[in-house]
Protein backbone atom coordinates (compact mmCIF):
# COMPACT_ATOMS: atom_id res chain seq x y z
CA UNK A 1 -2.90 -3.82 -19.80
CA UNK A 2 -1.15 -2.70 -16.78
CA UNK A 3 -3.16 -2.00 -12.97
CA UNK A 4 -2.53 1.52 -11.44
CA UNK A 5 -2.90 0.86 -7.54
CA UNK A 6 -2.86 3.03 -4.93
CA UNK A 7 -2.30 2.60 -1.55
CA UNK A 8 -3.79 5.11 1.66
CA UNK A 9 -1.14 3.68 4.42
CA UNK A 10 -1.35 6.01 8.00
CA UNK A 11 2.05 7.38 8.83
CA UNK A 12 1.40 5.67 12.61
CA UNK A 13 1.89 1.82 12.00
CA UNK A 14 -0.02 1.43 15.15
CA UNK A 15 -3.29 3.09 14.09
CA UNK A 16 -5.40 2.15 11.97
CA UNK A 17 -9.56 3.59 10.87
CA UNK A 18 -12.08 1.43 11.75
CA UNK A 19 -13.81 -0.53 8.37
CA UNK A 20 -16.55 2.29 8.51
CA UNK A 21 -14.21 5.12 7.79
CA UNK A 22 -11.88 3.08 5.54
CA UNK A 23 -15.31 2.36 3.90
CA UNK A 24 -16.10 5.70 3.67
CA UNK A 25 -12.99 7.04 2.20
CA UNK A 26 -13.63 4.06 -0.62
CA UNK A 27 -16.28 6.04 -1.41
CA UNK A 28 -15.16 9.48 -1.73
CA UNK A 29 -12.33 8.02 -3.90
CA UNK A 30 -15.19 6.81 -6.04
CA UNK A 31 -16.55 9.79 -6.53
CA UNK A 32 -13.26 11.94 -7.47
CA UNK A 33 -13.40 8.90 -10.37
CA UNK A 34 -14.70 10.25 -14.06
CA UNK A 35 -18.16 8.43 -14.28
CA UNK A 36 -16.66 7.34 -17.90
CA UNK A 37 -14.05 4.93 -16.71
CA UNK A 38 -14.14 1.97 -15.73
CA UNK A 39 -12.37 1.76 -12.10
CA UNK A 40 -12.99 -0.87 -9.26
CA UNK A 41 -11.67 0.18 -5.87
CA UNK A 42 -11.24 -2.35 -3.27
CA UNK A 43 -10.77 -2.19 0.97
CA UNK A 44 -7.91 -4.51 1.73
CA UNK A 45 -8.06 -5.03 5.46
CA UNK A 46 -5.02 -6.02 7.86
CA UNK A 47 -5.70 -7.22 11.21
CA UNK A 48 -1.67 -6.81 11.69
CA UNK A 49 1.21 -4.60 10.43
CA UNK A 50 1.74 -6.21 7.02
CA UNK A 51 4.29 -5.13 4.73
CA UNK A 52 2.77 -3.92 0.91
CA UNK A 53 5.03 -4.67 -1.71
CA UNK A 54 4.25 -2.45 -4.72
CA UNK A 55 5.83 -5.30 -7.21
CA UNK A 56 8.21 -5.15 -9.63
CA UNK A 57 7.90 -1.42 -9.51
CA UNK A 58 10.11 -0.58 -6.78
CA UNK A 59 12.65 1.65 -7.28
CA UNK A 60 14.05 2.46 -4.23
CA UNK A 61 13.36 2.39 -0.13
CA UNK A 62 14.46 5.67 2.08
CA UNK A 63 13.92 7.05 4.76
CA UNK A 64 11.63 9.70 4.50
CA UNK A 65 13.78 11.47 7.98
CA UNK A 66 17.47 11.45 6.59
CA UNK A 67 17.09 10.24 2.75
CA UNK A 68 19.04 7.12 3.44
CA UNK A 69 18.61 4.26 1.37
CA UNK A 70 18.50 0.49 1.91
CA UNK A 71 19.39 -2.48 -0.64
CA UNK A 72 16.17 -3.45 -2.57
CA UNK A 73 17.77 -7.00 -2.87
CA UNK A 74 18.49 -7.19 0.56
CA UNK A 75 14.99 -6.16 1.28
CA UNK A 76 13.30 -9.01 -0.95
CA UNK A 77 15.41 -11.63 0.62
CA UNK A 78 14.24 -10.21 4.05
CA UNK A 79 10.48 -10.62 2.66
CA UNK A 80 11.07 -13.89 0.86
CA UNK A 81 12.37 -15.70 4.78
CA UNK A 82 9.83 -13.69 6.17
CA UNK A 83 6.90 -14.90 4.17
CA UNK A 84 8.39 -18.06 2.96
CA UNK A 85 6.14 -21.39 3.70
């Protein structure tokens, strides 16, 4: 069985809610949840900006002003020297 995951990421990478509010909307997610499935939603919390990688589901990166795109394999070797060790 596969994991459906979504991700609330501000359009300002220099703002970010404080834990209340991103506790908050956890919560009103929760509710818009049928009460017969079985769901667990969890706060991820990033002191810094932090790149998150959707997996081996990406299709393609572009640039939501001009519709350019950029080389997924150039992006994972930028990720794999920039996380490596």
């Amino acid at each position: 069985m596969s994991d459906d995951v979504r991700a609330v990421i501000p359009a300002d990478p220099r703002w970010q809610p404080d834990r209340a509010a991103a506790d908050r909307t956890a919560a009103v997610v929760a509710g818009l949840v049928p009460r017969d499935e079985n769901v667990d939603i969890d706060v991820t919390w990033h002191e810094t900006l932090t790149v998150v990688d959707c997996g081996q589901n990406l299709e393609r990166i572009g640039c939501p002003q001009c519709g350019a795109s950029i080389d997924t394999e150039w992006w994972a070797d930028l990720l794999s020297g920039r996380f490596a060790g």
